[in-house]
PDB file of N, CA and C in Angstrom:
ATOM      1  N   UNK A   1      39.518 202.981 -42.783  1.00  0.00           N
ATOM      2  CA  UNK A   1      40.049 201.994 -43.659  1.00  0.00           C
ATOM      3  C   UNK A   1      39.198 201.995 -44.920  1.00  0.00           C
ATOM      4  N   UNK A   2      39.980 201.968 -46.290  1.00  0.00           N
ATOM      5  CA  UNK A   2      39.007 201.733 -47.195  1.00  0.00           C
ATOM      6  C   UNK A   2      39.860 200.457 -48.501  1.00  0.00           C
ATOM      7  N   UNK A   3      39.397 200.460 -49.396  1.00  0.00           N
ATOM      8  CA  UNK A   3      39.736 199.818 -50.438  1.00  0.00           C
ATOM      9  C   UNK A   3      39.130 199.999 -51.639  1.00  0.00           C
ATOM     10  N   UNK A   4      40.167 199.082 -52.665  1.00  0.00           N
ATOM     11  CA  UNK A   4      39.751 199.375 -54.002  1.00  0.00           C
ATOM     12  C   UNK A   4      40.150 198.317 -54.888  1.00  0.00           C
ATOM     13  N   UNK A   5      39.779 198.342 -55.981  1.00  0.00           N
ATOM     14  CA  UNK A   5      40.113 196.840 -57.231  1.00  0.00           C
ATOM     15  C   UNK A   5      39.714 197.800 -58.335  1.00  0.00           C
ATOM     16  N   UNK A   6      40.181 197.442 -59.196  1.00  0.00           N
ATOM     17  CA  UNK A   6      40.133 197.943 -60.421  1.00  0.00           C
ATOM     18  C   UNK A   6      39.838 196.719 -61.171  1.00  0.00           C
ATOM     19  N   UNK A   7      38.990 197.032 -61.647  1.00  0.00           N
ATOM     20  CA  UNK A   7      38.400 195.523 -62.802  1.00  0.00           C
ATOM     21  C   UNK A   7      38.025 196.101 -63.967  1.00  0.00           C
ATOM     22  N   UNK A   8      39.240 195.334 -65.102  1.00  0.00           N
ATOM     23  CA  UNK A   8      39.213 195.314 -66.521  1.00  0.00           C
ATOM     24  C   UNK A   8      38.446 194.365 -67.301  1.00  0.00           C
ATOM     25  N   UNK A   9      37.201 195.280 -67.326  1.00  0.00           N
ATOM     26  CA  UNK A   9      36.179 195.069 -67.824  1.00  0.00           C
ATOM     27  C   UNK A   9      35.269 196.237 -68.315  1.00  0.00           C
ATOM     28  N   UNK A  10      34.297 196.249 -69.420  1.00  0.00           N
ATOM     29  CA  UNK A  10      33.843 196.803 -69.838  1.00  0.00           C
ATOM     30  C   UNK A  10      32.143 197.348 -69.070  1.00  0.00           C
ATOM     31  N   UNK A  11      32.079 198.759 -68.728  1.00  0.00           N
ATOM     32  CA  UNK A  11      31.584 199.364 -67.846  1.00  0.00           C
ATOM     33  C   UNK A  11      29.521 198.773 -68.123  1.00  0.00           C
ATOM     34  N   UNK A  12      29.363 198.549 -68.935  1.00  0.00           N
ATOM     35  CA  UNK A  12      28.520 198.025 -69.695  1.00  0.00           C
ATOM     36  C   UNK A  12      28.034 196.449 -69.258  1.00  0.00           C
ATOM     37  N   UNK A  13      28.762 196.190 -69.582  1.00  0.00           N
ATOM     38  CA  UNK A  13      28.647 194.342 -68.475  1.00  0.00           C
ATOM     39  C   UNK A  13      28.766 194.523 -67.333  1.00  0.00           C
ATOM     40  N   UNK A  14      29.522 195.401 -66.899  1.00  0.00           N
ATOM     41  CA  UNK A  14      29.178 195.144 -65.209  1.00  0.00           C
ATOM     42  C   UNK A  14      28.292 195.761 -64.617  1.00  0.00           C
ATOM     43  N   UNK A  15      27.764 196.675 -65.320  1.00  0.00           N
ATOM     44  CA  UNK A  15      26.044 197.151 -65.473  1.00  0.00           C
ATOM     45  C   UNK A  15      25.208 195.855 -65.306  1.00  0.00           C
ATOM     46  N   UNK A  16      24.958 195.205 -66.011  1.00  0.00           N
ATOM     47  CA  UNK A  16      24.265 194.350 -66.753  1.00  0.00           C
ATOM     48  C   UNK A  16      24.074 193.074 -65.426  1.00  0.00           C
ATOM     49  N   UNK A  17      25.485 193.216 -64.670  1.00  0.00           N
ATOM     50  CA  UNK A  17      25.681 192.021 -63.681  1.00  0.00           C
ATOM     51  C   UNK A  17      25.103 192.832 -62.723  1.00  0.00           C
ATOM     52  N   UNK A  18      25.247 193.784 -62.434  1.00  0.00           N
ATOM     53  CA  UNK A  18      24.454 194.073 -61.292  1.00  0.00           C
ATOM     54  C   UNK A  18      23.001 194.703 -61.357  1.00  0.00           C
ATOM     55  N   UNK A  19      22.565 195.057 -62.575  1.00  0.00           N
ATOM     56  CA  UNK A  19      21.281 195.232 -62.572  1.00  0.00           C
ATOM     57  C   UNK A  19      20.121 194.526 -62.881  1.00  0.00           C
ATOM     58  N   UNK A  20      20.136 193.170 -63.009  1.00  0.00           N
ATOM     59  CA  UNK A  20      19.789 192.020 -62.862  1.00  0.00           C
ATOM     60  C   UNK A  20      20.565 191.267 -61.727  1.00  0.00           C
ATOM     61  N   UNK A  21      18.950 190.908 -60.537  1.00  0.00           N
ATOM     62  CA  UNK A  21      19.622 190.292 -59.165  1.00  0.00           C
ATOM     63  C   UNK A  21      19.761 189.113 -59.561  1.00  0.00           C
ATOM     64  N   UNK A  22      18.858 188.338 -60.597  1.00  0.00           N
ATOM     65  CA  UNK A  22      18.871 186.538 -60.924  1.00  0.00           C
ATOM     66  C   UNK A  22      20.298 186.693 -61.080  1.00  0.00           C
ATOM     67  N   UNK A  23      21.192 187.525 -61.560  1.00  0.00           N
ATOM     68  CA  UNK A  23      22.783 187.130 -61.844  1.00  0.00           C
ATOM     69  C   UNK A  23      23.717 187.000 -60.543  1.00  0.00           C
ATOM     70  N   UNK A  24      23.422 188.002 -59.098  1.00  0.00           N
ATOM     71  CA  UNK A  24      23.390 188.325 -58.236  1.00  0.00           C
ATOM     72  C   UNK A  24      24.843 186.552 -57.745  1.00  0.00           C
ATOM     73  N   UNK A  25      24.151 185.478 -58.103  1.00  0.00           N
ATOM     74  CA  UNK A  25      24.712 184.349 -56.950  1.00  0.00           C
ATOM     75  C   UNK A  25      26.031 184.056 -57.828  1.00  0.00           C
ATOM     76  N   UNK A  26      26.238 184.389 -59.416  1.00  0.00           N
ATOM     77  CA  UNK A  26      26.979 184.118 -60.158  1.00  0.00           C
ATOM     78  C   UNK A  26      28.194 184.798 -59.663  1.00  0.00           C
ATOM     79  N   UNK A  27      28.258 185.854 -58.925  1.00  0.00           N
ATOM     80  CA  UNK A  27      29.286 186.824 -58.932  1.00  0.00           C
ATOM     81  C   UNK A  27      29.516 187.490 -57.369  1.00  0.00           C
ATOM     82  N   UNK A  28      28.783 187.408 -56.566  1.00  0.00           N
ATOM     83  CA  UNK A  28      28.095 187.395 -55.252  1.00  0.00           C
ATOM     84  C   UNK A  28      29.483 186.816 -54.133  1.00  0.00           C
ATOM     85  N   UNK A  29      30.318 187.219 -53.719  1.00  0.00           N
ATOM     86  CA  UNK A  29      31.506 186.615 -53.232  1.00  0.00           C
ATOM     87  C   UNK A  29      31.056 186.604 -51.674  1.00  0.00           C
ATOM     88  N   UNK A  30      29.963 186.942 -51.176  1.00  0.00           N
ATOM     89  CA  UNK A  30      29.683 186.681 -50.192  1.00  0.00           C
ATOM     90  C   UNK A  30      28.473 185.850 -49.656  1.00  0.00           C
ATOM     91  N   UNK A  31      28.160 185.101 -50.976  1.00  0.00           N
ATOM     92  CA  UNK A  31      26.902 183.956 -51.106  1.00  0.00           C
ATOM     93  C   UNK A  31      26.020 184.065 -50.246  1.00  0.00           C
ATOM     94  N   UNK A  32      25.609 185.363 -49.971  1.00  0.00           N
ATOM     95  CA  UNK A  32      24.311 185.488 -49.119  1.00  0.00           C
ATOM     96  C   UNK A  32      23.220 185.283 -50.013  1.00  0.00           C
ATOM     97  N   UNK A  33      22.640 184.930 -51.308  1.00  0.00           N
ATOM     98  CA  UNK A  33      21.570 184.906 -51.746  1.00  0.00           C
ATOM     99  C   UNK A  33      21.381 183.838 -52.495  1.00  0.00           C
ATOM    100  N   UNK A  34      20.624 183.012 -52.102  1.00  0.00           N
ATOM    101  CA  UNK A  34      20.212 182.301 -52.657  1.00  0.00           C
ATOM    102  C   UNK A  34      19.112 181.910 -54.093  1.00  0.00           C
ATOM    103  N   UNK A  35      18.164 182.946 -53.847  1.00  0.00           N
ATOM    104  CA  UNK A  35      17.622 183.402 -55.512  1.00  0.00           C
ATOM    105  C   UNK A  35      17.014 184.878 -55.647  1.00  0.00           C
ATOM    106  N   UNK A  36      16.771 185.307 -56.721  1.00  0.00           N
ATOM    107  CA  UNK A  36      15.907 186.278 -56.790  1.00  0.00           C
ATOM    108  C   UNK A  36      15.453 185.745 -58.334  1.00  0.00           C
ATOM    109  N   UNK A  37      14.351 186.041 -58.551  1.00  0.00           N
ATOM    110  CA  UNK A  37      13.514 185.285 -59.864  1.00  0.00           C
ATOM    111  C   UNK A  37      14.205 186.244 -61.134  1.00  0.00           C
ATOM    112  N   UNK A  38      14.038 185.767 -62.009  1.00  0.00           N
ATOM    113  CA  UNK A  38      14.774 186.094 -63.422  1.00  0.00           C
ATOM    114  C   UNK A  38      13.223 187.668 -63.580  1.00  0.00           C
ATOM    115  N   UNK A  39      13.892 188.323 -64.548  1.00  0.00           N
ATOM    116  CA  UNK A  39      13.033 189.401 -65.109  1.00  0.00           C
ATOM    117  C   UNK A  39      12.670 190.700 -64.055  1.00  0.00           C
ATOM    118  N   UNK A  40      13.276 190.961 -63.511  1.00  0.00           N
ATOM    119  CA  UNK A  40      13.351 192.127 -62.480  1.00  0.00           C
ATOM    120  C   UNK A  40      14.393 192.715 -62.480  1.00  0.00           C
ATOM    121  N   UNK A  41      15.170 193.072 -63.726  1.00  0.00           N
ATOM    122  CA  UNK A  41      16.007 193.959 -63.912  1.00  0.00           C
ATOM    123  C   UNK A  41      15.917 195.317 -63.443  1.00  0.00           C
ATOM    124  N   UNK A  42      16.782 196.066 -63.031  1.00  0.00           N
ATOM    125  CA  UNK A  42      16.254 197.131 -62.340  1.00  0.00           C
ATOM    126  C   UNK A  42      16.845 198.363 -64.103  1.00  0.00           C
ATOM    127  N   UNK A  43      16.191 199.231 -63.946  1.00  0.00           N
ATOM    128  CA  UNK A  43      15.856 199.932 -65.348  1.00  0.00           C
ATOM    129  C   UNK A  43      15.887 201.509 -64.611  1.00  0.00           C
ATOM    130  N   UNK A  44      15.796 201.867 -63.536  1.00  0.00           N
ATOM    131  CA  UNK A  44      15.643 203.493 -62.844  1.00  0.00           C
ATOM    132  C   UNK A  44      15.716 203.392 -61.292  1.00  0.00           C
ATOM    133  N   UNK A  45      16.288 204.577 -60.819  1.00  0.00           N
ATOM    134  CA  UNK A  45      16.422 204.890 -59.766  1.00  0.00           C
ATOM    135  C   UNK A  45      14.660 204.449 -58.928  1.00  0.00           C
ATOM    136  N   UNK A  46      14.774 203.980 -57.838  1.00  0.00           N
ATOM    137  CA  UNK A  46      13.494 203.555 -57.254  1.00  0.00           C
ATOM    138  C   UNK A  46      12.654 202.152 -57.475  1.00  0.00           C
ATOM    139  N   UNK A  47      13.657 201.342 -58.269  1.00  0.00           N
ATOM    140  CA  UNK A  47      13.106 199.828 -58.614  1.00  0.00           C
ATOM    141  C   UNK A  47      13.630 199.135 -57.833  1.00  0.00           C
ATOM    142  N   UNK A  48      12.693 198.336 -57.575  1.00  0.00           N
ATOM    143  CA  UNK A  48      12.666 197.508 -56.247  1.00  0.00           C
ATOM    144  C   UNK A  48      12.552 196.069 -56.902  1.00  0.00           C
ATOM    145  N   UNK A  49      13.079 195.050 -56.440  1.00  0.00           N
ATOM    146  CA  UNK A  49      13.574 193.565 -56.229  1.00  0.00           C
ATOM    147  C   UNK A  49      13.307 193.018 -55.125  1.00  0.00           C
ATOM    148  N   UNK A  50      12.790 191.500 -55.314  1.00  0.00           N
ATOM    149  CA  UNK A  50      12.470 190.915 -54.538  1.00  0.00           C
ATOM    150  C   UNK A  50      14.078 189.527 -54.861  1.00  0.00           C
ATOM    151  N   UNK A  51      14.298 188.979 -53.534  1.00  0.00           N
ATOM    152  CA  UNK A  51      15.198 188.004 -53.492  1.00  0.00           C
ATOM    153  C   UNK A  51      15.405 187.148 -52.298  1.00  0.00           C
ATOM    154  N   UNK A  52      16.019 185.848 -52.276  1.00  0.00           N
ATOM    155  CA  UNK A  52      15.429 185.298 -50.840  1.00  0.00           C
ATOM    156  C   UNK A  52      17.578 185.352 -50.276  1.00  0.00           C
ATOM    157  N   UNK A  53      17.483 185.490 -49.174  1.00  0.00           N
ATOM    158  CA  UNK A  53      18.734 185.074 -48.671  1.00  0.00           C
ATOM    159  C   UNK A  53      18.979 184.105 -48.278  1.00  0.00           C
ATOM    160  N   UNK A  54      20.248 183.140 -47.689  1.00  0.00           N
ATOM    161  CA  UNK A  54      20.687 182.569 -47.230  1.00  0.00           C
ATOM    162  C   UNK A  54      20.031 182.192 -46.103  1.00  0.00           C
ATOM    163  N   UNK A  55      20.342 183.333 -45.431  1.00  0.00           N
ATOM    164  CA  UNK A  55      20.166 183.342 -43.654  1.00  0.00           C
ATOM    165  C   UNK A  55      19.094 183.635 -43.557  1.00  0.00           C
ATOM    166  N   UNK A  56      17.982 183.690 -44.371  1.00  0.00           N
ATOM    167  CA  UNK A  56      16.334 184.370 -44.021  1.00  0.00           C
ATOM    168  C   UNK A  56      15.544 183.943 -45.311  1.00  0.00           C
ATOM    169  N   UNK A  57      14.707 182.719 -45.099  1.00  0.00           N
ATOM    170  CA  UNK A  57      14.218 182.339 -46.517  1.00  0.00           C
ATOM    171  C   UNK A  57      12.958 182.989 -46.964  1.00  0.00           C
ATOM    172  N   UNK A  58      13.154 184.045 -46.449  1.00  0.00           N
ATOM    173  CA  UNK A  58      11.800 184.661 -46.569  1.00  0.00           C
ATOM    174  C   UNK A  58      12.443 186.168 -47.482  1.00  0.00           C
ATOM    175  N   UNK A  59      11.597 186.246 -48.904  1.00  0.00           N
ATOM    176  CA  UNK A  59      12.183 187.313 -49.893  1.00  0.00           C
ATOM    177  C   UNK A  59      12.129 188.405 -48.800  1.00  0.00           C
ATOM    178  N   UNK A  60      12.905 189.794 -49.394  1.00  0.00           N
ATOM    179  CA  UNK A  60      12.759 191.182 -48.829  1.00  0.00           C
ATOM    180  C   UNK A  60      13.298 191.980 -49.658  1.00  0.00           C
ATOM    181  N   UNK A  61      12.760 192.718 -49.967  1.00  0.00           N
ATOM    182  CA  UNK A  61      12.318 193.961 -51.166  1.00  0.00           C
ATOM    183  C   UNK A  61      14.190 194.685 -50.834  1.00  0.00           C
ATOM    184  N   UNK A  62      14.728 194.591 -51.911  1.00  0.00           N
ATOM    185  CA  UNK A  62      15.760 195.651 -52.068  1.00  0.00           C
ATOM    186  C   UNK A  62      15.721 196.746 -52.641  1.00  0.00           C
ATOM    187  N   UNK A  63      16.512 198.191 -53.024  1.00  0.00           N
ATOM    188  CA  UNK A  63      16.194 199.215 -53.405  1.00  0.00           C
ATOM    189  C   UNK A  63      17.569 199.189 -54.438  1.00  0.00           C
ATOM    190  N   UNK A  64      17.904 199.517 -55.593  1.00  0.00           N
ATOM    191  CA  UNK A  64      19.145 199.508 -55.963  1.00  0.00           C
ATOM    192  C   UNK A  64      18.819 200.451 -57.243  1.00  0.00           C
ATOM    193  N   UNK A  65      20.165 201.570 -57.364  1.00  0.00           N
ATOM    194  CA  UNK A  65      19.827 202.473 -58.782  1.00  0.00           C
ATOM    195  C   UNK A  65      19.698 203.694 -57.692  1.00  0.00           C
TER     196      UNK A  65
END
């Protein structure tokens, strides 16, 4: 099974939303996160983020890029 959406939007902003996690709860349709601190934009393959979840209030290092 798979799926798909097509979202008309400019490839550039939706960069922007996902490479910054502080934006993460704005757009997040599965409200698992509760924060990740502002200024940890991820910028290259191998940048790592810290963020706390829902279900585990304890941060844990993500990998994204």
């Amino acid at each position: 099974m798979s799926t798909g959406r097509d979202i008309e939007a400019d490839s550039a902003l939706i960069f922007e939303l996902i490479a910054d996690p502080s934006q993460q709860p704005r757009w997040d349709g599965n409200e698992n996160l509760s924060q990740a601190a502002p200024g940890q934009r991820v910028h290259a393959v191998g940048d790592v983020f810290t963020m706390t979840l829902t279900a585990d209030p304890h941060p844990k290092a993500q990998r994204r890029g």
